[in-house]
ModelCIF file with pLDDT and N, C-alpha, C, O atoms, coordinates in Angstrom:
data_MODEL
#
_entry.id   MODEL 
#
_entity.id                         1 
_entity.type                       polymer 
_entity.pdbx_number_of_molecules   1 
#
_entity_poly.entity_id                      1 
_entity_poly.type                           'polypeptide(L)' 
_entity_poly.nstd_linkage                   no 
_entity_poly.nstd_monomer                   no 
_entity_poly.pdbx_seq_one_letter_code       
;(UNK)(UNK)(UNK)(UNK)(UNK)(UNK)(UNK)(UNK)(UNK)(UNK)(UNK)(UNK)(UNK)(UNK)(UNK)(UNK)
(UNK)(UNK)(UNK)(UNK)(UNK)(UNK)(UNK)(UNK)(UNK)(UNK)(UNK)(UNK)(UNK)(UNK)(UNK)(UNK)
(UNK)(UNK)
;
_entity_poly.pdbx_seq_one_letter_code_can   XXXXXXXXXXXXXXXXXXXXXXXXXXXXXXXXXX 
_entity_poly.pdbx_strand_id                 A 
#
loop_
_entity_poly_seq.entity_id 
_entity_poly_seq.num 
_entity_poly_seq.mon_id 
_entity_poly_seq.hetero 
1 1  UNK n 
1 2  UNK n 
1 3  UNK n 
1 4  UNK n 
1 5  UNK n 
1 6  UNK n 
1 7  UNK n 
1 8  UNK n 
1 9  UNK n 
1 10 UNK n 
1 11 UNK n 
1 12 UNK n 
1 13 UNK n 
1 14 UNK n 
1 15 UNK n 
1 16 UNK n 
1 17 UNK n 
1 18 UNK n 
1 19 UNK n 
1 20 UNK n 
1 21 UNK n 
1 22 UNK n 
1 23 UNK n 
1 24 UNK n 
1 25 UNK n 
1 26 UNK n 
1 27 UNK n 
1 28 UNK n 
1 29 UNK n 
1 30 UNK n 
1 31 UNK n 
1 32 UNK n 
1 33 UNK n 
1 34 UNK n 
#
_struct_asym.id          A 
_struct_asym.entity_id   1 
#
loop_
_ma_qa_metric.id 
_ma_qa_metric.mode 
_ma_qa_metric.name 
_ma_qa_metric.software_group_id 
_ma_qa_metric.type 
1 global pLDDT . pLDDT 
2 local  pLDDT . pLDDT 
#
_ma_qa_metric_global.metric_id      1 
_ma_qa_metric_global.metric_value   94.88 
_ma_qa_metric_global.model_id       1 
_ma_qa_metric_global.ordinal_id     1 
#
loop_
_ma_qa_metric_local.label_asym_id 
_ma_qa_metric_local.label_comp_id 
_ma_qa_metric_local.label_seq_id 
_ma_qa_metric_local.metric_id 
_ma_qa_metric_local.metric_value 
_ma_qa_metric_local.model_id 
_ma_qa_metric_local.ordinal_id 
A UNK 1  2 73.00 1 1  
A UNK 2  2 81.00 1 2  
A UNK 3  2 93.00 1 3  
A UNK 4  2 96.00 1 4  
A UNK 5  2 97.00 1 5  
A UNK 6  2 98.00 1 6  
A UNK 7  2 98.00 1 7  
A UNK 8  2 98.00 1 8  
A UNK 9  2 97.00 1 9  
A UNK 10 2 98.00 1 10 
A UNK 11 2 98.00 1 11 
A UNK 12 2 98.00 1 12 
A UNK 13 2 98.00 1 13 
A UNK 14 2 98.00 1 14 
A UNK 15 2 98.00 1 15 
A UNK 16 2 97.00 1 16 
A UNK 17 2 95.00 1 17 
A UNK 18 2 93.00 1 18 
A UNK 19 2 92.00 1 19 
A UNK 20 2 87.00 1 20 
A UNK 21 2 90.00 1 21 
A UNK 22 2 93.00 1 22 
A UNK 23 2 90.00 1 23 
A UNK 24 2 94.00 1 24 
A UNK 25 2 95.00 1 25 
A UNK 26 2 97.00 1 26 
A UNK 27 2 98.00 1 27 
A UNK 28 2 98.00 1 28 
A UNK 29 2 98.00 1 29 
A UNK 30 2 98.00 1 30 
A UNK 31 2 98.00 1 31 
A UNK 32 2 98.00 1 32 
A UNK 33 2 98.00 1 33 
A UNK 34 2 98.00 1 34 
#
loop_
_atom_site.group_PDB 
_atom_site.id 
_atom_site.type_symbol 
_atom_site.label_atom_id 
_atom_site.label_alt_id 
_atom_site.label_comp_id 
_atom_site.label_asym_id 
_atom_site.label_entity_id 
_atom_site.label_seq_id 
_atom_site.pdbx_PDB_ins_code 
_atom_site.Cartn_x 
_atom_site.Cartn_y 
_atom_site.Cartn_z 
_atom_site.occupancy 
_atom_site.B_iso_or_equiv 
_atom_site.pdbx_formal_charge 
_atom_site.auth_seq_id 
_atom_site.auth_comp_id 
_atom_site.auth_asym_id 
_atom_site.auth_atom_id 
_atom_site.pdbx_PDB_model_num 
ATOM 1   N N  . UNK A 1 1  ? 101.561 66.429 85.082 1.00 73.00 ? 1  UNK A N  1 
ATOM 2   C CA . UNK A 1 1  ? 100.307 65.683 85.102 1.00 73.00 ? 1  UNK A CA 1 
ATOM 3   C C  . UNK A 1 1  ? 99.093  66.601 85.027 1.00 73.00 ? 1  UNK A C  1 
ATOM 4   O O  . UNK A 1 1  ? 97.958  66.124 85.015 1.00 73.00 ? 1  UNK A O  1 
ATOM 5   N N  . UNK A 1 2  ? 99.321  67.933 84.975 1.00 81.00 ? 2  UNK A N  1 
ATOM 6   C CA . UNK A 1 2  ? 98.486  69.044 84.736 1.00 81.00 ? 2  UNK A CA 1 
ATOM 7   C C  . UNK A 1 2  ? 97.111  68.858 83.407 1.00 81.00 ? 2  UNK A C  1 
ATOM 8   O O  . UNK A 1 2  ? 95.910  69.129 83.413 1.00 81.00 ? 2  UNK A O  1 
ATOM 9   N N  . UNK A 1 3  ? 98.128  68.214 82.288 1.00 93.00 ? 3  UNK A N  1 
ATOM 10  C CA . UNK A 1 3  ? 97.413  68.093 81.104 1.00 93.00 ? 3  UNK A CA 1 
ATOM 11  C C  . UNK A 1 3  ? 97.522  66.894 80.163 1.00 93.00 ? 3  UNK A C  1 
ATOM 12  O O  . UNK A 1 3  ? 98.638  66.383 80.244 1.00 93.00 ? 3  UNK A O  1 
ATOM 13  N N  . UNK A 1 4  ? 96.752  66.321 79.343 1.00 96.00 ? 4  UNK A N  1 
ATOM 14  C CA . UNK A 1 4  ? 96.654  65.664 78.716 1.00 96.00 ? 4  UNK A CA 1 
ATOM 15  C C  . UNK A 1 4  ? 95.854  65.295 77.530 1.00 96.00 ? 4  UNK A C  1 
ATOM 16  O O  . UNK A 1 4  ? 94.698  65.709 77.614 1.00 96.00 ? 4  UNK A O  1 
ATOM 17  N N  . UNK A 1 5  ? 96.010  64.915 76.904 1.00 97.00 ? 5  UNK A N  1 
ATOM 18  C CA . UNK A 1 5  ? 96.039  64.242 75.313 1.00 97.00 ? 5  UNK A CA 1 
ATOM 19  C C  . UNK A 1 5  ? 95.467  63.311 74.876 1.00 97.00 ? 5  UNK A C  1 
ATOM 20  O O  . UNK A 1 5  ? 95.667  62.472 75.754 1.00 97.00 ? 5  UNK A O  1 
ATOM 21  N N  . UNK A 1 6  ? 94.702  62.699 73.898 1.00 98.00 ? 6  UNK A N  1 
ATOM 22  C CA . UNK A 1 6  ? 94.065  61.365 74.056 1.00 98.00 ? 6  UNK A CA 1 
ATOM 23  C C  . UNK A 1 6  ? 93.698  61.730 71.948 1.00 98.00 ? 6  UNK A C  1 
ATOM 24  O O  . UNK A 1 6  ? 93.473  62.642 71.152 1.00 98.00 ? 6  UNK A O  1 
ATOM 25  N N  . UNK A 1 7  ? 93.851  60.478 72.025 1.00 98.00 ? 7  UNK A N  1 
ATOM 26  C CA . UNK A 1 7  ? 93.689  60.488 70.293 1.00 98.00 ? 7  UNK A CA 1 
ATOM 27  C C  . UNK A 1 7  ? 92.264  59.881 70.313 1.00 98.00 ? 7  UNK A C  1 
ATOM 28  O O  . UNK A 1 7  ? 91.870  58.935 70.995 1.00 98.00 ? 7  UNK A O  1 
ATOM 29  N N  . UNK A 1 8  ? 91.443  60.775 69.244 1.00 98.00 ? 8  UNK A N  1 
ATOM 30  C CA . UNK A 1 8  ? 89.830  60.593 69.368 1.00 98.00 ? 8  UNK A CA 1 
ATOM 31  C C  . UNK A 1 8  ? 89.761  59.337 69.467 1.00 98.00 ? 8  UNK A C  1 
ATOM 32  O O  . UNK A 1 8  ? 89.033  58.932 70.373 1.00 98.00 ? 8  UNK A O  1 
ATOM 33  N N  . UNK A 1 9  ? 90.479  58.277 68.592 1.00 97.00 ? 9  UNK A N  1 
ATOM 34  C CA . UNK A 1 9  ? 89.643  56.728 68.994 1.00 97.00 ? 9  UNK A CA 1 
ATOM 35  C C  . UNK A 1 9  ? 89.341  56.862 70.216 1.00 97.00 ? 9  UNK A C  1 
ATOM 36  O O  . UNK A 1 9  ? 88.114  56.783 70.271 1.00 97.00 ? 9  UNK A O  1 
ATOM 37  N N  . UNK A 1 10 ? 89.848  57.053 71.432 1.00 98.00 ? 10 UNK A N  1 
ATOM 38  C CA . UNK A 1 10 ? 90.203  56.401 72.472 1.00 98.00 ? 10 UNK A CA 1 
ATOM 39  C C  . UNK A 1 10 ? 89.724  57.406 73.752 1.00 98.00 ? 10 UNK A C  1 
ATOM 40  O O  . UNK A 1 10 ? 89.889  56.948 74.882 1.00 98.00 ? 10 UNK A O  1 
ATOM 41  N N  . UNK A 1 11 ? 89.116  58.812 73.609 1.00 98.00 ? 11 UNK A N  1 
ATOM 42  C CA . UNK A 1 11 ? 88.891  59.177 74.341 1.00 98.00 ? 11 UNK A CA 1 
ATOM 43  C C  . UNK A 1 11 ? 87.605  59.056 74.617 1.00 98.00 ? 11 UNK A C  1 
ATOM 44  O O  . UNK A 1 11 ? 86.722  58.827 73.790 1.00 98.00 ? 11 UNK A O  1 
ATOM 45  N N  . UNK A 1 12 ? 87.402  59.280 76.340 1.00 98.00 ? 12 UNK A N  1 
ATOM 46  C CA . UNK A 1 12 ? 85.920  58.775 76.750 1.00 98.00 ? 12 UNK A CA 1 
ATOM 47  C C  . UNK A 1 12 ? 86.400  57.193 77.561 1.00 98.00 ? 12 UNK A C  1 
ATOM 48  O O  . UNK A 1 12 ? 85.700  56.672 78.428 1.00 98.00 ? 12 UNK A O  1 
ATOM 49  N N  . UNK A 1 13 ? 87.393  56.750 77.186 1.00 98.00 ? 13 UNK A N  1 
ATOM 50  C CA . UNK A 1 13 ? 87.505  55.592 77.307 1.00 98.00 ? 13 UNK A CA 1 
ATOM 51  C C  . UNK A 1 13 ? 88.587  54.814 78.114 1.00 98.00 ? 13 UNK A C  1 
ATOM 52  O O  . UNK A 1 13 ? 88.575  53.798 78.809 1.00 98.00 ? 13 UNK A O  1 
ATOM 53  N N  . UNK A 1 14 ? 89.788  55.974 77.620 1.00 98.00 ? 14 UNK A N  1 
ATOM 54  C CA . UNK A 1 14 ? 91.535  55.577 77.779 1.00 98.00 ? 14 UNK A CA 1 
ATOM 55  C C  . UNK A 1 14 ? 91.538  57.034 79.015 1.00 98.00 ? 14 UNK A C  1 
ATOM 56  O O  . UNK A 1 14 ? 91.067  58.157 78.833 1.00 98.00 ? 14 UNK A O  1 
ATOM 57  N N  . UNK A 1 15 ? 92.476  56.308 80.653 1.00 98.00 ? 15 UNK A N  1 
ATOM 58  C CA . UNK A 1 15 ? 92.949  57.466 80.957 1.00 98.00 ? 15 UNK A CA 1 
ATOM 59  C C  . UNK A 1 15 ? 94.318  57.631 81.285 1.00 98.00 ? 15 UNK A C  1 
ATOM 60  O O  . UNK A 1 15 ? 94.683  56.859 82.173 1.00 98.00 ? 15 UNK A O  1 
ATOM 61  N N  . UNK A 1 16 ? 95.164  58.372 80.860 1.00 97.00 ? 16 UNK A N  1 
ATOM 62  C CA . UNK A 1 16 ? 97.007  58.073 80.908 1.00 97.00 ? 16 UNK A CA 1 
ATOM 63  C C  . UNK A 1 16 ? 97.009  59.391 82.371 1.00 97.00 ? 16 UNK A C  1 
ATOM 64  O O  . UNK A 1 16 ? 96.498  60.510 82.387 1.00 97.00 ? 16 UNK A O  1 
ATOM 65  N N  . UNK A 1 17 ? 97.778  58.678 83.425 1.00 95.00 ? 17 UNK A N  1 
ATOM 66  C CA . UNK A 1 17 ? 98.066  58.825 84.392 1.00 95.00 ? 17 UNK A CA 1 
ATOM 67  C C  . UNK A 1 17 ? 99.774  58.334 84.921 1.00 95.00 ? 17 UNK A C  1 
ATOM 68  O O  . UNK A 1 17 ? 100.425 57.368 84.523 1.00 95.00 ? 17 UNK A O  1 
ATOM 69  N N  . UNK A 1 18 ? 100.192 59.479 86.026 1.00 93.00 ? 18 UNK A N  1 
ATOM 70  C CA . UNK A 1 18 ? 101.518 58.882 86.246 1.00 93.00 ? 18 UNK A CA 1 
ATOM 71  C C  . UNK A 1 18 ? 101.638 59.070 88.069 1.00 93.00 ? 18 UNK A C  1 
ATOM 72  O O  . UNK A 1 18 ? 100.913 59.779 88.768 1.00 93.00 ? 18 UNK A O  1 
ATOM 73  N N  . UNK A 1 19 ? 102.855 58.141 88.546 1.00 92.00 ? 19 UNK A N  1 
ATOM 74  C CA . UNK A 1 19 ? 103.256 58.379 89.651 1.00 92.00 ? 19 UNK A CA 1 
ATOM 75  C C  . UNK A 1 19 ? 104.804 58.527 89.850 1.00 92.00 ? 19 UNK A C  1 
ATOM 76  O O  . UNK A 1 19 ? 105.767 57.761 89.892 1.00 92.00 ? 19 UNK A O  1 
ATOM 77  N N  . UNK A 1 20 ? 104.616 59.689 89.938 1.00 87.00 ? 20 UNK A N  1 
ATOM 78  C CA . UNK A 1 20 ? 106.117 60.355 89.647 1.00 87.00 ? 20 UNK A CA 1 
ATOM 79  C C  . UNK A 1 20 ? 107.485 59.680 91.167 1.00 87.00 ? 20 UNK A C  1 
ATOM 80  O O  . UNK A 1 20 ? 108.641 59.285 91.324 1.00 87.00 ? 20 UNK A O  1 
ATOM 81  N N  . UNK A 1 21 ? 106.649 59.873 91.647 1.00 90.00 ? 21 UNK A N  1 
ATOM 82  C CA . UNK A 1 21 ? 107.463 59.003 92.516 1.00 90.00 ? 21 UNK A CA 1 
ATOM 83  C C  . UNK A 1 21 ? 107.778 57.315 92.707 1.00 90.00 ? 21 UNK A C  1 
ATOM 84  O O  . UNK A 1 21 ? 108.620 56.739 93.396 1.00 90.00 ? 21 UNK A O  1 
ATOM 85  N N  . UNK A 1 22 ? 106.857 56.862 91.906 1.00 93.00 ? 22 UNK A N  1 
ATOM 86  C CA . UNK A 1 22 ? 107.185 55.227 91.388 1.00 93.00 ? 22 UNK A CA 1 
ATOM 87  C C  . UNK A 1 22 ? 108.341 55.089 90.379 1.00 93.00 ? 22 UNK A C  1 
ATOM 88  O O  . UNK A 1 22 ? 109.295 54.312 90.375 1.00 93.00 ? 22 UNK A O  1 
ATOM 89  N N  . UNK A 1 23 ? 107.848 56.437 89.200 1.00 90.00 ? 23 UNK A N  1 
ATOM 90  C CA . UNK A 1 23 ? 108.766 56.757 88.584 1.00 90.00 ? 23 UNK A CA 1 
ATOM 91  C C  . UNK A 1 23 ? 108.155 55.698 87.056 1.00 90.00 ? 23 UNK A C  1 
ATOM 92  O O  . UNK A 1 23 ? 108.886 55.183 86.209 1.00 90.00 ? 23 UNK A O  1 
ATOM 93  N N  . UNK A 1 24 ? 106.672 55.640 87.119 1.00 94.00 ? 24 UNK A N  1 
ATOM 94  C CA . UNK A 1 24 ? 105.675 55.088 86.533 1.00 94.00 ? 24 UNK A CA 1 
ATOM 95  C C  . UNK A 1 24 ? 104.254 55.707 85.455 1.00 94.00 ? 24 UNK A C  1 
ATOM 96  O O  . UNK A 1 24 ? 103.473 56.576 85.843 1.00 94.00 ? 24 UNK A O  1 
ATOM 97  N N  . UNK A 1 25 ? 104.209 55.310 84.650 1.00 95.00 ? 25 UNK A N  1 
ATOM 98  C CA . UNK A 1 25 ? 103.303 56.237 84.010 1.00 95.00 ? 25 UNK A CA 1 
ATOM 99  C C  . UNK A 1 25 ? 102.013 54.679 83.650 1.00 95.00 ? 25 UNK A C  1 
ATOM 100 O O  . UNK A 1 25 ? 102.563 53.604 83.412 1.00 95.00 ? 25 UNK A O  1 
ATOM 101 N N  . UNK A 1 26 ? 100.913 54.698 83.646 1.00 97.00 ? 26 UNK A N  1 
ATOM 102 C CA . UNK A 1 26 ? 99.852  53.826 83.291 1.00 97.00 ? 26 UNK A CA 1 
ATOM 103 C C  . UNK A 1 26 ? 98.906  54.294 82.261 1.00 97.00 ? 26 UNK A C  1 
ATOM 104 O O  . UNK A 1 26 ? 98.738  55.477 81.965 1.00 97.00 ? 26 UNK A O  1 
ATOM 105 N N  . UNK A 1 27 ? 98.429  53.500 81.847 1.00 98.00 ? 27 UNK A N  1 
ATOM 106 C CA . UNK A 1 27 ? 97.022  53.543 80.895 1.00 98.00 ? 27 UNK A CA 1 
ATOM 107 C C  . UNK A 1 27 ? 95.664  52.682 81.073 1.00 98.00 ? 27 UNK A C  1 
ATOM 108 O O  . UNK A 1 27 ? 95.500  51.560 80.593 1.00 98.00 ? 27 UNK A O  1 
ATOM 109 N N  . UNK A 1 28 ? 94.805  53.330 81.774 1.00 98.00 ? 28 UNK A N  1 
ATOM 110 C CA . UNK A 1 28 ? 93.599  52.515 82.358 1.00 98.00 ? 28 UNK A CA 1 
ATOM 111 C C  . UNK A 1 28 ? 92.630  52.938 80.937 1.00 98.00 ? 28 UNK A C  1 
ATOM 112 O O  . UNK A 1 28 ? 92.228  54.035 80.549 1.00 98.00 ? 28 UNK A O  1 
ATOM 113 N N  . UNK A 1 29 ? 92.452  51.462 80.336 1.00 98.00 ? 29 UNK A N  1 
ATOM 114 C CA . UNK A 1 29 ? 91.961  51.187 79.304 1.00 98.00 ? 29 UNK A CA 1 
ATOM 115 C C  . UNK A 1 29 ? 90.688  50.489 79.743 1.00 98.00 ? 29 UNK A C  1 
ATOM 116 O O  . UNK A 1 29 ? 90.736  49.352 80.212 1.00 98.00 ? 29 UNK A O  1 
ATOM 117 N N  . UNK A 1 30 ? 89.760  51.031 79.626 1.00 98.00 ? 30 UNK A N  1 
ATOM 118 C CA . UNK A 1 30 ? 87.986  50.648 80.121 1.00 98.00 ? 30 UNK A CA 1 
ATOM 119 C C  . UNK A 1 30 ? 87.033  50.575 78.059 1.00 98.00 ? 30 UNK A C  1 
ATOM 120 O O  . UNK A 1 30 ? 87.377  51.074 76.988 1.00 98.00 ? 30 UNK A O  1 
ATOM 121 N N  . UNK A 1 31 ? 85.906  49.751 78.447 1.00 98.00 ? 31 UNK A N  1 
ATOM 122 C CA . UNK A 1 31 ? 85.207  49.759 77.298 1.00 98.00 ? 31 UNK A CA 1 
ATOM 123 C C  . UNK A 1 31 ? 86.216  49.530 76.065 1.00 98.00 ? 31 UNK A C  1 
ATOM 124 O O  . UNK A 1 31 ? 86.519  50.411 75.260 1.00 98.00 ? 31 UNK A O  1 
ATOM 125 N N  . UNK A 1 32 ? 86.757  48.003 76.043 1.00 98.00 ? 32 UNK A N  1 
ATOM 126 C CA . UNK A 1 32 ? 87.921  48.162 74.880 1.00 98.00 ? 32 UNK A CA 1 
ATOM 127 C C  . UNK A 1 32 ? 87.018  47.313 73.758 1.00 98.00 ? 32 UNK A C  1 
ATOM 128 O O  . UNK A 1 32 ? 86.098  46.536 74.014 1.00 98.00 ? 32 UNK A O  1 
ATOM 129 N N  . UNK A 1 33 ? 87.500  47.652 72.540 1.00 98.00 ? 33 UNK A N  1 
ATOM 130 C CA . UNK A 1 33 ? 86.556  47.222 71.354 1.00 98.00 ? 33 UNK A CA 1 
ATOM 131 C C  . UNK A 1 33 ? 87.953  46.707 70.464 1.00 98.00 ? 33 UNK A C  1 
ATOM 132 O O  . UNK A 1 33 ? 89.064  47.186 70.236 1.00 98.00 ? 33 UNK A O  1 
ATOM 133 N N  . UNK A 1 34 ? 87.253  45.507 70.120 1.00 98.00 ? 34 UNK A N  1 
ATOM 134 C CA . UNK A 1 34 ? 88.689  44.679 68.961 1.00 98.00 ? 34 UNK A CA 1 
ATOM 135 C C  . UNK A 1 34 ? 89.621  45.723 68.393 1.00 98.00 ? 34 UNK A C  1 
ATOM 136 O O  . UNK A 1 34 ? 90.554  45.387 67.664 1.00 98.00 ? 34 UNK A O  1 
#
């Protein structure tokens, strides 16, 4: 979880996060456009 990646559409915007012990990874998607 050190580092991460984001494809230009989406950065600024998209944040990919995990909980390794849920055994879960998410994507908190803010400011979404069609």
């Amino acid at each position: 979880a050190g580092s991460t990646d984001y494809a230009d559409s989406v950065k600024g915007r998209f944040t990919i996060s995990r909980d390794n012990a849920k055994n879960t990874v998410y994507l908190q998607m803010n400011s979404l456009k069609p």
